[in-house]
PDB file of N, CA and C in Angstrom:
ATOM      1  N   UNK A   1       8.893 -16.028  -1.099  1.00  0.00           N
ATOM      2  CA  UNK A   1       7.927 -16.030  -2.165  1.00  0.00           C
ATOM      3  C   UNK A   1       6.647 -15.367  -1.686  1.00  0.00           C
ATOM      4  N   UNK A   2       6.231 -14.627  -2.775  1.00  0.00           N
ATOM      5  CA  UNK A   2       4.821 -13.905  -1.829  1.00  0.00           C
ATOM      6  C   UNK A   2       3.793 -14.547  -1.953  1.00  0.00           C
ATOM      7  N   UNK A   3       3.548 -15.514  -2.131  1.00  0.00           N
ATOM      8  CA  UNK A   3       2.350 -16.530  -2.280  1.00  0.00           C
ATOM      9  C   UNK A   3       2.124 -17.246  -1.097  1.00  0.00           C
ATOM     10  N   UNK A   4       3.120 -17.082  -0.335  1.00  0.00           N
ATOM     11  CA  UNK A   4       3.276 -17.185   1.594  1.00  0.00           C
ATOM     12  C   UNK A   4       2.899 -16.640   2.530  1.00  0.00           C
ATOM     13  N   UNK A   5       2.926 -15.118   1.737  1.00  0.00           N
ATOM     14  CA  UNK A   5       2.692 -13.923   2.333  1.00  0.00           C
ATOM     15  C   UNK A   5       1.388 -13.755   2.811  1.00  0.00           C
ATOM     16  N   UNK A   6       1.135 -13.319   4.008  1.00  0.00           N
ATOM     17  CA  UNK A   6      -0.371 -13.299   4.800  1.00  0.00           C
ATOM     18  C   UNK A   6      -1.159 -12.281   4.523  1.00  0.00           C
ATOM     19  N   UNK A   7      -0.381 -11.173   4.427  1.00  0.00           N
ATOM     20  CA  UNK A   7      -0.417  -9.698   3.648  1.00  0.00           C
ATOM     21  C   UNK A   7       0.439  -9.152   3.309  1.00  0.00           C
ATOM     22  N   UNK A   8       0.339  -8.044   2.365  1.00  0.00           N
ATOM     23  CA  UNK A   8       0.783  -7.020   2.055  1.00  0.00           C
ATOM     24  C   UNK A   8       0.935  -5.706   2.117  1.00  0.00           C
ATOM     25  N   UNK A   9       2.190  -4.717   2.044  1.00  0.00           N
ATOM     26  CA  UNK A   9       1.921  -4.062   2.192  1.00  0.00           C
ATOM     27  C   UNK A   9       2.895  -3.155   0.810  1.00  0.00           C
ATOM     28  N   UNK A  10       1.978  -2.351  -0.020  1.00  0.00           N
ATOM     29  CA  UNK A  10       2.028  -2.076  -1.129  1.00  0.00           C
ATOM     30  C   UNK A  10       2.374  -0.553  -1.170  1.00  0.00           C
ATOM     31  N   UNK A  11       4.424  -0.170  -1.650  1.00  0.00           N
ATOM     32  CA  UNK A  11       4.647   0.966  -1.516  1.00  0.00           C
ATOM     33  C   UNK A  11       5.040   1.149  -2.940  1.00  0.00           C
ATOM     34  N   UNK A  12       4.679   2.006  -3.752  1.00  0.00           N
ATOM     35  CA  UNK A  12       4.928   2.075  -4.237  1.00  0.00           C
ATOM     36  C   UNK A  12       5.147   3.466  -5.399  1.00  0.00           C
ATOM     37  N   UNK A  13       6.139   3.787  -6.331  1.00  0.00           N
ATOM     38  CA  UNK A  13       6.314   5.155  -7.053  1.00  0.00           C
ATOM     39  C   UNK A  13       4.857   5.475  -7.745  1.00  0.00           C
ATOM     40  N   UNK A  14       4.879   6.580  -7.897  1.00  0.00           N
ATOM     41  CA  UNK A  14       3.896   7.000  -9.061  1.00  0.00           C
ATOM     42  C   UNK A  14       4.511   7.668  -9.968  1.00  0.00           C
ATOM     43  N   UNK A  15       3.232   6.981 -11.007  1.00  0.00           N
ATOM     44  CA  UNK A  15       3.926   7.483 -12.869  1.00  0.00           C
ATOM     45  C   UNK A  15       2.697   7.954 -13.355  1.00  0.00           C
ATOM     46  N   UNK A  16       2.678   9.275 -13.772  1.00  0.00           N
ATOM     47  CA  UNK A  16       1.771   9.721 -14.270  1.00  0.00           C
ATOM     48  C   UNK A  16       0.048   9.616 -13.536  1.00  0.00           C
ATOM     49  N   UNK A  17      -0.072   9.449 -12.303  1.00  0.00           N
ATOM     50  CA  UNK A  17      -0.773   9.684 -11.572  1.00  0.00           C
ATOM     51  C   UNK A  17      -1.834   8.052 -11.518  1.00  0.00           C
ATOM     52  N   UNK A  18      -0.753   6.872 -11.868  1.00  0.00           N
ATOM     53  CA  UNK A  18      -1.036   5.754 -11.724  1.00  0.00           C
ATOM     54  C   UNK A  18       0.085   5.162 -11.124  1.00  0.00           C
ATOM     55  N   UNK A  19      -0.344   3.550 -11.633  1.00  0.00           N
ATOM     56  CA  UNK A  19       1.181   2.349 -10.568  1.00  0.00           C
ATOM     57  C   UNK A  19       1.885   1.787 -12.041  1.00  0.00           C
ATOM     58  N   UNK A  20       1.736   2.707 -12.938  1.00  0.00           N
ATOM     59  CA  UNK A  20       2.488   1.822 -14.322  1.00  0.00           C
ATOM     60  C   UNK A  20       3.888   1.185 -13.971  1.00  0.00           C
ATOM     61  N   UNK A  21       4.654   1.640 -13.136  1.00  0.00           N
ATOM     62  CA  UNK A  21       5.903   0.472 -12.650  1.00  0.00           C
ATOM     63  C   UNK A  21       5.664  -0.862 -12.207  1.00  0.00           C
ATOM     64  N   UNK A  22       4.343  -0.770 -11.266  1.00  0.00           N
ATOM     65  CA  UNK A  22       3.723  -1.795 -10.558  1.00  0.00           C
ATOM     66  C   UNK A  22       3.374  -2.749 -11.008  1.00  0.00           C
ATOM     67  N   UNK A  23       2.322  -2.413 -11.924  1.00  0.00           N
ATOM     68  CA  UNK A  23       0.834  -2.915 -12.644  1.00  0.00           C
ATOM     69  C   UNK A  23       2.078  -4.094 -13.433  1.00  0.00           C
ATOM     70  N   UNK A  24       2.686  -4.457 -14.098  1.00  0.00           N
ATOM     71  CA  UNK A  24       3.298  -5.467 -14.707  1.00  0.00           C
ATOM     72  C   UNK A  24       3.382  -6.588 -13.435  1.00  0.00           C
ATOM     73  N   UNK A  25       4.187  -6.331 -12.755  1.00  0.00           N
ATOM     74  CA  UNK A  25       4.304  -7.080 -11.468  1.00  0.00           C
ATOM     75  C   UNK A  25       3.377  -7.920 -10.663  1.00  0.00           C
ATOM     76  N   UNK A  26       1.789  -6.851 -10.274  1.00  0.00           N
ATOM     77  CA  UNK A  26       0.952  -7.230  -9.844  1.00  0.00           C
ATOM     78  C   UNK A  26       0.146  -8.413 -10.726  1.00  0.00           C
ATOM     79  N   UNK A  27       0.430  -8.040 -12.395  1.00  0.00           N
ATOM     80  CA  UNK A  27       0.281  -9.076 -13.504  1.00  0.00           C
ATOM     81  C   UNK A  27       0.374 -10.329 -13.589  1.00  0.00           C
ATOM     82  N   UNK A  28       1.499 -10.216 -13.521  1.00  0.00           N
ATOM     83  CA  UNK A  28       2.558 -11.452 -13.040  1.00  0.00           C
ATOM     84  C   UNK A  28       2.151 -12.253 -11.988  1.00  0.00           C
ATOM     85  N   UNK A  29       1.815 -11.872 -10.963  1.00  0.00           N
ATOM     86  CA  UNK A  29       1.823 -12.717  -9.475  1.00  0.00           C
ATOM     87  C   UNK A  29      -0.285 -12.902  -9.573  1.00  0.00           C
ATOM     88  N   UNK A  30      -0.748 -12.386 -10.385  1.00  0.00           N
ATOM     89  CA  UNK A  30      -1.838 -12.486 -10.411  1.00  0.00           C
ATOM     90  C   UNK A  30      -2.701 -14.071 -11.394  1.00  0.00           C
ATOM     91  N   UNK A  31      -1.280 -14.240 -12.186  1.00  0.00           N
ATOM     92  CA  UNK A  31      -1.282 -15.681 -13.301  1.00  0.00           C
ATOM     93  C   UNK A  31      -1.966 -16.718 -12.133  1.00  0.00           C
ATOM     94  N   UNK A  32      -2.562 -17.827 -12.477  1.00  0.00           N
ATOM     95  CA  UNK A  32      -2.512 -19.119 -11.599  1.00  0.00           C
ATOM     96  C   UNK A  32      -1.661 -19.617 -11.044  1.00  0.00           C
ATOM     97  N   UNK A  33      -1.340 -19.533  -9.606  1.00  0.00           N
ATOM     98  CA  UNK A  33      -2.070 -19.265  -8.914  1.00  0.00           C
ATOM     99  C   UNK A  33      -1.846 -18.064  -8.289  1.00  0.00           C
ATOM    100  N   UNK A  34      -3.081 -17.100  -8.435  1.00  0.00           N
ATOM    101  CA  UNK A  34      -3.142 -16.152  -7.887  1.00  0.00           C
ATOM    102  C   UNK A  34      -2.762 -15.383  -6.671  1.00  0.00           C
ATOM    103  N   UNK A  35      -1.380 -14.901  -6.438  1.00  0.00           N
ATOM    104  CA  UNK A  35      -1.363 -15.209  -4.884  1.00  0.00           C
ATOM    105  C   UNK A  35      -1.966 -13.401  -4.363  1.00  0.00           C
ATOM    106  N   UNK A  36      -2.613 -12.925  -5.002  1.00  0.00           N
ATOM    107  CA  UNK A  36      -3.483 -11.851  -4.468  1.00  0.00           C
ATOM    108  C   UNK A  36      -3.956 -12.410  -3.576  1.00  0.00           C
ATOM    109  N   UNK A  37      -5.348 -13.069  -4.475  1.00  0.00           N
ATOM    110  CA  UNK A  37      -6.799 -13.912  -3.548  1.00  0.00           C
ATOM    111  C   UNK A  37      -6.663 -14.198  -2.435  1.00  0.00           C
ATOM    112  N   UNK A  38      -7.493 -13.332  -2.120  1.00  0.00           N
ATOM    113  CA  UNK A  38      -7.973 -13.236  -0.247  1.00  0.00           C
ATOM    114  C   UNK A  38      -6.840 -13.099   0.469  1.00  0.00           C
ATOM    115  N   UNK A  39      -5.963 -12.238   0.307  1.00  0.00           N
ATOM    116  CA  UNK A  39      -5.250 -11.550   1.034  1.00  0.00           C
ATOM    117  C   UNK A  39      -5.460 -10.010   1.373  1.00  0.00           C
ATOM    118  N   UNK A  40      -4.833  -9.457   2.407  1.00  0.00           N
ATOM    119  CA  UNK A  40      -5.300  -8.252   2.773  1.00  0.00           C
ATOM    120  C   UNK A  40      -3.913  -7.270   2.282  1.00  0.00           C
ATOM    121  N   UNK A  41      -4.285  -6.167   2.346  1.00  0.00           N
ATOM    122  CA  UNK A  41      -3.238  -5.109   1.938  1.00  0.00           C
ATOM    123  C   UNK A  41      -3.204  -3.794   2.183  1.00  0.00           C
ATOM    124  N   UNK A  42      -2.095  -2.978   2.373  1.00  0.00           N
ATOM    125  CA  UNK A  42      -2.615  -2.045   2.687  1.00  0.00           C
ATOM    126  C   UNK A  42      -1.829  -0.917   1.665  1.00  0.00           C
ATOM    127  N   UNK A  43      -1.962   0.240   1.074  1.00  0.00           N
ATOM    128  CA  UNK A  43      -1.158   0.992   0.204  1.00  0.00           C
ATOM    129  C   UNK A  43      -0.602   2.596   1.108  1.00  0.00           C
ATOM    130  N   UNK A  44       0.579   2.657   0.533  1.00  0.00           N
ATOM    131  CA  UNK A  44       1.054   3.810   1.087  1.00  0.00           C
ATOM    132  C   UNK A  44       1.709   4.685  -0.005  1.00  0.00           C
ATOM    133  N   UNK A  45       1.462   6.015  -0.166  1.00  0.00           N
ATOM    134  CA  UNK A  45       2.298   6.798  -1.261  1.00  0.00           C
ATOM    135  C   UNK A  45       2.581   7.935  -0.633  1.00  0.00           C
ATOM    136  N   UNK A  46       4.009   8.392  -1.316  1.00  0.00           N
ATOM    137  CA  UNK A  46       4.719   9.546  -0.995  1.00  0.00           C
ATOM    138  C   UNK A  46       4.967   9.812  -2.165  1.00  0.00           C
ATOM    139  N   UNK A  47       4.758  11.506  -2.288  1.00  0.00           N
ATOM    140  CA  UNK A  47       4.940  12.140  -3.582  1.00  0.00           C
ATOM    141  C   UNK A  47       4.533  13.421  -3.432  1.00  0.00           C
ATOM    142  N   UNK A  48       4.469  14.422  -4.168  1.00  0.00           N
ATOM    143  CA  UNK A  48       3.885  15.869  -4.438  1.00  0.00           C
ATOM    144  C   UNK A  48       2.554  15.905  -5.081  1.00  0.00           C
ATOM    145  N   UNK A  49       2.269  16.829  -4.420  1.00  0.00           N
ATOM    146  CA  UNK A  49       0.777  17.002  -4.709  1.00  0.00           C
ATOM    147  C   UNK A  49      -0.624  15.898  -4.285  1.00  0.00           C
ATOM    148  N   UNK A  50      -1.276  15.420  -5.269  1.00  0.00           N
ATOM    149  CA  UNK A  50      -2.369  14.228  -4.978  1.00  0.00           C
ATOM    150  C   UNK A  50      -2.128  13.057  -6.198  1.00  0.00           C
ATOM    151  N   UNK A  51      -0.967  12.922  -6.717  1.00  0.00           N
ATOM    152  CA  UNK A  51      -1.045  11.892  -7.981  1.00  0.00           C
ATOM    153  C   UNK A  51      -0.811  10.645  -6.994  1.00  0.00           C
ATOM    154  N   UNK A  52      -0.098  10.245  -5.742  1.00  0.00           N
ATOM    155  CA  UNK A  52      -0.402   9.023  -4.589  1.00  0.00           C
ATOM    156  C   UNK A  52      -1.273   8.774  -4.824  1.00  0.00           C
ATOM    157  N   UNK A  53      -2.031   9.573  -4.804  1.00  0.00           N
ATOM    158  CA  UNK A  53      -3.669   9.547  -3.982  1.00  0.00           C
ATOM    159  C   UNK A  53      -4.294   8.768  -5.370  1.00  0.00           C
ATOM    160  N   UNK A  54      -4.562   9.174  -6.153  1.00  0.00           N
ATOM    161  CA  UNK A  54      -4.396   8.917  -7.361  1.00  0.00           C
ATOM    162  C   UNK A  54      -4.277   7.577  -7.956  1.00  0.00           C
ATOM    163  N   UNK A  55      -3.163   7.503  -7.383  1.00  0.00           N
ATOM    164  CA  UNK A  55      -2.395   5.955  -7.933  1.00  0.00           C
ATOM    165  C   UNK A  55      -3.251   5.097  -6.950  1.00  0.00           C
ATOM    166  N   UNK A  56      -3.534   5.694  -5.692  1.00  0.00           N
ATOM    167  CA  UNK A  56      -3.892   4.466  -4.883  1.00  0.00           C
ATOM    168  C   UNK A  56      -5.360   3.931  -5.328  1.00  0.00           C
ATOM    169  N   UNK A  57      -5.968   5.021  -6.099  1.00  0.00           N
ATOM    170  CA  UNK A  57      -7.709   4.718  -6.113  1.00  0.00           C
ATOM    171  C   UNK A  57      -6.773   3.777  -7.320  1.00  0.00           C
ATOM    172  N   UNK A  58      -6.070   3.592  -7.941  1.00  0.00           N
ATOM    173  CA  UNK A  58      -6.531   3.449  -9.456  1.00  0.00           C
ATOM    174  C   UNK A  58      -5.762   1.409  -8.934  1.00  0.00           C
ATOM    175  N   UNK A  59      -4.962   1.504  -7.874  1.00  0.00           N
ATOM    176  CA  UNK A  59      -4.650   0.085  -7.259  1.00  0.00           C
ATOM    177  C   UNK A  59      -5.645  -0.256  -6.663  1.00  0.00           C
ATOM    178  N   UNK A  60      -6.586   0.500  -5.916  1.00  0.00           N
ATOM    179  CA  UNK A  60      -8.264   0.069  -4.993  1.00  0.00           C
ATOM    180  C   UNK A  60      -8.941  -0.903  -6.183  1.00  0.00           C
ATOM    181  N   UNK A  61      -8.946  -0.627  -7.426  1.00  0.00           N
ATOM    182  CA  UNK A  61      -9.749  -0.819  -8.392  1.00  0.00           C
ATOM    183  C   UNK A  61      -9.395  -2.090  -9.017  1.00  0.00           C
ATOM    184  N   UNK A  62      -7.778  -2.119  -9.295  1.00  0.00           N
ATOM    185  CA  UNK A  62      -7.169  -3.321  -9.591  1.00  0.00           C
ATOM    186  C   UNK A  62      -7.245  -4.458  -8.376  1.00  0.00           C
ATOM    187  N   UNK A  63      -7.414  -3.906  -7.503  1.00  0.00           N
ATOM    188  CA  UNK A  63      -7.518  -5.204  -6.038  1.00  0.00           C
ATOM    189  C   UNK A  63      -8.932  -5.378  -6.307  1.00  0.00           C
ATOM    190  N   UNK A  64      -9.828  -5.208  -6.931  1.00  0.00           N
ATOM    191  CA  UNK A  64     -11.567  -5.442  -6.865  1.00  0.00           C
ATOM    192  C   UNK A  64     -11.212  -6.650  -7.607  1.00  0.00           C
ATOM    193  N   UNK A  65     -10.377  -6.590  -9.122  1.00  0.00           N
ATOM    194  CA  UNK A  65     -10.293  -7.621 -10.154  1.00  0.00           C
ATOM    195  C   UNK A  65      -9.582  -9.234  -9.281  1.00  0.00           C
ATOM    196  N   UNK A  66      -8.637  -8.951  -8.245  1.00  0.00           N
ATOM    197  CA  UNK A  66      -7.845 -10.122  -8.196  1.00  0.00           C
ATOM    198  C   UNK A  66      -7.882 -10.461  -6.595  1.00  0.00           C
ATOM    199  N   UNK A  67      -8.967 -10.119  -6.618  1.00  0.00           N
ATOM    200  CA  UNK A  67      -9.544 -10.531  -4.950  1.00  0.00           C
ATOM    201  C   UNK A  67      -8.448 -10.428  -4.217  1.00  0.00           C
ATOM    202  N   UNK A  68      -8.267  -9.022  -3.680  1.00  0.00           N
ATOM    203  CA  UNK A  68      -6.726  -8.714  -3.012  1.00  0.00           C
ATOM    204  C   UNK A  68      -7.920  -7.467  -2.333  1.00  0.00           C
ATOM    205  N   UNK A  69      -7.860  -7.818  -0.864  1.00  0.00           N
ATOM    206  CA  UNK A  69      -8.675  -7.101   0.010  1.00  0.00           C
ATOM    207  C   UNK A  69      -7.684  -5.576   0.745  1.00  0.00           C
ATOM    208  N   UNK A  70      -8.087  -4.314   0.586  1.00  0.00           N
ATOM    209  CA  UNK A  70      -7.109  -3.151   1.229  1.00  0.00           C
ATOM    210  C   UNK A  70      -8.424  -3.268   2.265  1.00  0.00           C
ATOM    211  N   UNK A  71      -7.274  -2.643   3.513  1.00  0.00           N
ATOM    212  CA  UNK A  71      -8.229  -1.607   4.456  1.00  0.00           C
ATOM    213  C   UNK A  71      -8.236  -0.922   3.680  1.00  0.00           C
ATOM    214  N   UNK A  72      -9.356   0.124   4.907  1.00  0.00           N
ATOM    215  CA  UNK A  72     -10.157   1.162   4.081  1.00  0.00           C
ATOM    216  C   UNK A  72      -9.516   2.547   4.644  1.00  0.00           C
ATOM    217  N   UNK A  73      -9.426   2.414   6.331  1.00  0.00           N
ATOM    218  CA  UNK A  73      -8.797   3.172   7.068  1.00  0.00           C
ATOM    219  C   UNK A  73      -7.896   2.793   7.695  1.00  0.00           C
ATOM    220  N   UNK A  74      -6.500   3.808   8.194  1.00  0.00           N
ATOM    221  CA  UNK A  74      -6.856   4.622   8.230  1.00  0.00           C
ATOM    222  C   UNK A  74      -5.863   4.751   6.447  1.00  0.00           C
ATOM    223  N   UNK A  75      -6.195   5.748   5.745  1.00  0.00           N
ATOM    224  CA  UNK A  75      -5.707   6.203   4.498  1.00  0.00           C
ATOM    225  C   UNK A  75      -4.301   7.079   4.589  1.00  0.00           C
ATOM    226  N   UNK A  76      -2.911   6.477   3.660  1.00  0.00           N
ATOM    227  CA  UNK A  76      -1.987   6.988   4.146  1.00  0.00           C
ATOM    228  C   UNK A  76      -1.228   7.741   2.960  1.00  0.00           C
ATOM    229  N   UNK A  77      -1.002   9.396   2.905  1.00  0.00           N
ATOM    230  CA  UNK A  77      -1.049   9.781   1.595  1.00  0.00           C
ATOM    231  C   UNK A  77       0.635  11.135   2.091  1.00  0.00           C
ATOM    232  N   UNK A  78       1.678  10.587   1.568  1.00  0.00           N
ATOM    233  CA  UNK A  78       2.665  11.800   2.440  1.00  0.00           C
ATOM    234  C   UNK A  78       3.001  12.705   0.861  1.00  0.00           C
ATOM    235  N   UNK A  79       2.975  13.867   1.332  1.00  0.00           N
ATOM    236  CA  UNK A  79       3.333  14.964   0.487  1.00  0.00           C
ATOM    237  C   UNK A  79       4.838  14.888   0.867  1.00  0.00           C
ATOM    238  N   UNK A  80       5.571  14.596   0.316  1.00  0.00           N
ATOM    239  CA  UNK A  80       7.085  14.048   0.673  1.00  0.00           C
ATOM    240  C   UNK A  80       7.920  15.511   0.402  1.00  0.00           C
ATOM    241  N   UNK A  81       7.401  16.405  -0.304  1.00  0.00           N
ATOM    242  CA  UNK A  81       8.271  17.626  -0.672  1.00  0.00           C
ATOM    243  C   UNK A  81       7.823  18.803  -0.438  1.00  0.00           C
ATOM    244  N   UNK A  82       7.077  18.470   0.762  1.00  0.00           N
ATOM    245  CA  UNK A  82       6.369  19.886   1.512  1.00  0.00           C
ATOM    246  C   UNK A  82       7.308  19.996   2.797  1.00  0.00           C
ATOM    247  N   UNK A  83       7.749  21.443   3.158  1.00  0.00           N
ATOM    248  CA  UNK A  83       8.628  21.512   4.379  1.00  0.00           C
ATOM    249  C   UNK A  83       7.758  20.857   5.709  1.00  0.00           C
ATOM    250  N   UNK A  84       8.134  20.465   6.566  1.00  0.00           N
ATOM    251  CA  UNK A  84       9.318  19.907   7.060  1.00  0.00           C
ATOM    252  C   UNK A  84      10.156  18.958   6.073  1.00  0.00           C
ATOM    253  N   UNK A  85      10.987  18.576   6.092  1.00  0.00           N
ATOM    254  CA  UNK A  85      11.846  17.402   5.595  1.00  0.00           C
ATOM    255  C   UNK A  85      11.125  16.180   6.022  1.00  0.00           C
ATOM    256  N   UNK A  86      10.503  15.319   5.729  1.00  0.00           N
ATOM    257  CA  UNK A  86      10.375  13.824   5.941  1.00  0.00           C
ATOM    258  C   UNK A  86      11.333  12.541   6.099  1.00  0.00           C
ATOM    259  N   UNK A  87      11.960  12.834   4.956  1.00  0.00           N
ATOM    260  CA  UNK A  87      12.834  11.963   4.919  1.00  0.00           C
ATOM    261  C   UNK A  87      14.561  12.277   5.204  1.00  0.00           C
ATOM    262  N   UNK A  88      15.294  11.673   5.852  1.00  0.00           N
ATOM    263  CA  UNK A  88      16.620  12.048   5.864  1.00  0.00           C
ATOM    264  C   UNK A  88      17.444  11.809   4.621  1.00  0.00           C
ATOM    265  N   UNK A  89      18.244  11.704   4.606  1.00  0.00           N
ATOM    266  CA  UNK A  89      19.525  11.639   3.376  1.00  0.00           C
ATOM    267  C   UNK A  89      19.385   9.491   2.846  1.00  0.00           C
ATOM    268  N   UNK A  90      19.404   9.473   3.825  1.00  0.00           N
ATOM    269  CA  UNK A  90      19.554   7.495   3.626  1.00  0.00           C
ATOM    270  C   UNK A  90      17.735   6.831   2.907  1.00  0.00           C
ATOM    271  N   UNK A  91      16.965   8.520   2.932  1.00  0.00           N
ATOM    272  CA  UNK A  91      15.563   7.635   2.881  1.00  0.00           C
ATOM    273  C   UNK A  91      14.913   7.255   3.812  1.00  0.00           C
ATOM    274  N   UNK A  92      15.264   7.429   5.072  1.00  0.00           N
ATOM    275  CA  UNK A  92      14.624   7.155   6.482  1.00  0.00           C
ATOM    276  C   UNK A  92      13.543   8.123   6.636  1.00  0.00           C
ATOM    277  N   UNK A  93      11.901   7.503   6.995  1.00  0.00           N
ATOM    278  CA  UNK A  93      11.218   8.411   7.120  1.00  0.00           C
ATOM    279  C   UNK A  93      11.292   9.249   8.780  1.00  0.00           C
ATOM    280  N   UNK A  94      11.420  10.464   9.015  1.00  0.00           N
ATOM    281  CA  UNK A  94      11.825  11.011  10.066  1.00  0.00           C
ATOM    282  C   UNK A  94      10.974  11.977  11.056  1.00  0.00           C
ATOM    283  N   UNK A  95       9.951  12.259  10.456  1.00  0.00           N
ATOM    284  CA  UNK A  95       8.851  12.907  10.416  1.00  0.00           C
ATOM    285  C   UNK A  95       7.933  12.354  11.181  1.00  0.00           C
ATOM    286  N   UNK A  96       8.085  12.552  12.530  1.00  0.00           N
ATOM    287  CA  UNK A  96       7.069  11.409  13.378  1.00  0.00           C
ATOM    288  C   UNK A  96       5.688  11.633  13.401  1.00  0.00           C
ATOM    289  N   UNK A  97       4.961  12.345  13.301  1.00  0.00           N
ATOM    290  CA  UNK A  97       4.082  12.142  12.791  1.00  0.00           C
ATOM    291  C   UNK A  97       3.168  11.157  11.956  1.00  0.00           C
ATOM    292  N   UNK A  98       4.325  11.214  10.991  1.00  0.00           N
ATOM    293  CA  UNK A  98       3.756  10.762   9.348  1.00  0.00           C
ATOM    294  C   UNK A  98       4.556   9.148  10.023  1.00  0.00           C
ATOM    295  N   UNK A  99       5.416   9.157  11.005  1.00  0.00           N
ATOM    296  CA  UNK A  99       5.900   7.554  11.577  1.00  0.00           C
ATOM    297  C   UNK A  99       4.624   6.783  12.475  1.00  0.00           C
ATOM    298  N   UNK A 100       3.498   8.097  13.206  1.00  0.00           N
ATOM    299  CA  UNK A 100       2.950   7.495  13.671  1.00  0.00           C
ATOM    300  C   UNK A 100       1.518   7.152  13.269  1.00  0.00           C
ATOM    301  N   UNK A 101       1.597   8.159  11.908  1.00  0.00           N
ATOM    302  CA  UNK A 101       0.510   7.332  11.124  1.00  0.00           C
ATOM    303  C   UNK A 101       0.630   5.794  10.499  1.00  0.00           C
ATOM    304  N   UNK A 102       1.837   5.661   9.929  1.00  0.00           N
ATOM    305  CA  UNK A 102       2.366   4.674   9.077  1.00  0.00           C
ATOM    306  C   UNK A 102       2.210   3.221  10.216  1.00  0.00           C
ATOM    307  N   UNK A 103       2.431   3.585  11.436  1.00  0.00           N
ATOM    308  CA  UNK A 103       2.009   2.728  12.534  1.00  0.00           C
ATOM    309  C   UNK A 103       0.826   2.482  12.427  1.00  0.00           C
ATOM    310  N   UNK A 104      -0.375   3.287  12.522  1.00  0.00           N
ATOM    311  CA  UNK A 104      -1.813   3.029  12.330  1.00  0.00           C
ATOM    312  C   UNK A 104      -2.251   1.918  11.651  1.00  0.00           C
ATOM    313  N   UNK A 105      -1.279   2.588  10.354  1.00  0.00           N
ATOM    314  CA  UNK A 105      -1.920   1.584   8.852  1.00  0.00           C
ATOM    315  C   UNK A 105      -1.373   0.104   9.368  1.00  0.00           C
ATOM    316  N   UNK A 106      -0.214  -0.173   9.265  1.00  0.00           N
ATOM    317  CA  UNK A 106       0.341  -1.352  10.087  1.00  0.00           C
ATOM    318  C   UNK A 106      -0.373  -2.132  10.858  1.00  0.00           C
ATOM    319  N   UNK A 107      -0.952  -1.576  11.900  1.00  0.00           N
ATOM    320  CA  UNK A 107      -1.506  -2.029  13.105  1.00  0.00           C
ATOM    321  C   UNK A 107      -3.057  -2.593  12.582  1.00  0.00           C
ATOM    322  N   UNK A 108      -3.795  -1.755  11.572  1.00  0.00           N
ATOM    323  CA  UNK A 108      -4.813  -1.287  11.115  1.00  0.00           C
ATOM    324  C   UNK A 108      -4.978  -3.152  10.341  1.00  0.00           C
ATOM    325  N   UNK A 109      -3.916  -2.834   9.836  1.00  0.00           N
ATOM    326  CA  UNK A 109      -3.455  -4.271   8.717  1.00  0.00           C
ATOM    327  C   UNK A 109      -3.617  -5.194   9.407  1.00  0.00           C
ATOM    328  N   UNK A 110      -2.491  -5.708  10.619  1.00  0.00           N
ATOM    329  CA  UNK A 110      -2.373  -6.532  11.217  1.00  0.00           C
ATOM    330  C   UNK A 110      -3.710  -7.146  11.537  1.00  0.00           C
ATOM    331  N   UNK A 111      -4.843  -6.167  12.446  1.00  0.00           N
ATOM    332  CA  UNK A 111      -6.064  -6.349  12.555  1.00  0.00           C
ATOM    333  C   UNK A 111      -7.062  -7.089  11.359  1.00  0.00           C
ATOM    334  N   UNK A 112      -7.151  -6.877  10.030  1.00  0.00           N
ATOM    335  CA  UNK A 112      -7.766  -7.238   8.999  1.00  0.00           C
ATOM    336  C   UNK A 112      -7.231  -8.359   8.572  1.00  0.00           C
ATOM    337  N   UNK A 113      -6.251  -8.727   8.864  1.00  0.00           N
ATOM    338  CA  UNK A 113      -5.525  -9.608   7.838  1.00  0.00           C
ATOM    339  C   UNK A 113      -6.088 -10.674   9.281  1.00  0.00           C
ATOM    340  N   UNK A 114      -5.775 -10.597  10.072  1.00  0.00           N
ATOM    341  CA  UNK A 114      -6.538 -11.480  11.384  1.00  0.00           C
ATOM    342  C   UNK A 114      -8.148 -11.986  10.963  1.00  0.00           C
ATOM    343  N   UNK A 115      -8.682 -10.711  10.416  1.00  0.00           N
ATOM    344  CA  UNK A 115     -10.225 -10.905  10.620  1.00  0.00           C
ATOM    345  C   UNK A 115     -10.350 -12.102   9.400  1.00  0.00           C
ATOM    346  N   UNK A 116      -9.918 -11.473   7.944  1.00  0.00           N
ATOM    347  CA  UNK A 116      -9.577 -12.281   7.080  1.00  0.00           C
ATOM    348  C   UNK A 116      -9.388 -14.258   7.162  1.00  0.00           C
ATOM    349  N   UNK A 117      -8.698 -14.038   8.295  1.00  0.00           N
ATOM    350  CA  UNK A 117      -8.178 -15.791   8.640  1.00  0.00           C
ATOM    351  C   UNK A 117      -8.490 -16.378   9.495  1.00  0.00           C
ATOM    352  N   UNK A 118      -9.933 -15.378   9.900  1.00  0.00           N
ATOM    353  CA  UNK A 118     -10.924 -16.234  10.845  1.00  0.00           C
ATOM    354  C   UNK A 118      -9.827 -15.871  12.178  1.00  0.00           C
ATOM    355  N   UNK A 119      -9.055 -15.410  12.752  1.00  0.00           N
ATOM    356  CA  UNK A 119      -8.155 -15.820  13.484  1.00  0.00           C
ATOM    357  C   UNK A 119      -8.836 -14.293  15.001  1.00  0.00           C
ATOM    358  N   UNK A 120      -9.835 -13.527  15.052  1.00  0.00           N
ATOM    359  CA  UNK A 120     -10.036 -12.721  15.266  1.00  0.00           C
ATOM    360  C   UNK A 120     -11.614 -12.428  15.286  1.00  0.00           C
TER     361      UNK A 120
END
């Protein structure tokens, strides 16, 4: 249940250069009791062009409403259909690089979500 959950970490499609798949969901878990509030999070998008990017300001904005805290850095945005290949056939991201950013954010998280719980 994610109301357990210490953080999050928020991947998700883009639709039309928002989280309209999402946004119902985040709805939902946002009812009493809120299990956003005062949790930390972090967002990651893969897609073409900047509509990620996009989607992520427009989730920054929805986490202001339901006290759901993102890092800030580091910011993780993959152009998924620019050569090199990123991903393999199964969906595995492969692209180390973009593996050792995705580590950052992770690590980045781990750190905040600490500071968050006094634990740090």
């Amino acid at each position: 249940m994610i109301i357990f959950a210490s953080w999050y970490s928020v991947f998700s499609p883009k639709a039309l250069k928002s989280i309209a798949p999402l946004k119902n969901a985040i709805d939902w878990a946002s009812r009493p009791p809120n299990v956003w509030a005062d949790k930390a999070a972090a967002i990651v998008s893969a897609g073409g062009g900047f509509g990620g990017g996009r989607s992520q300001y427009h989730l920054r904005q929805i986490g202001v409403y339901l006290d759901l805290h993102f890092i800030n850095k580091p910011e993780f945005f993959l152009n998924a259909f620019q050569p090199p290949a990123k991903f393999d056939g199964n969906g595995n991201l492969v692209d180390e690089s973009f593996q050792e950013k995705l580590k950052e954010v992770l690590i980045s998280l781990q750190a905040f979500t600490l500071r968050l719980q006094g634990k740090l």
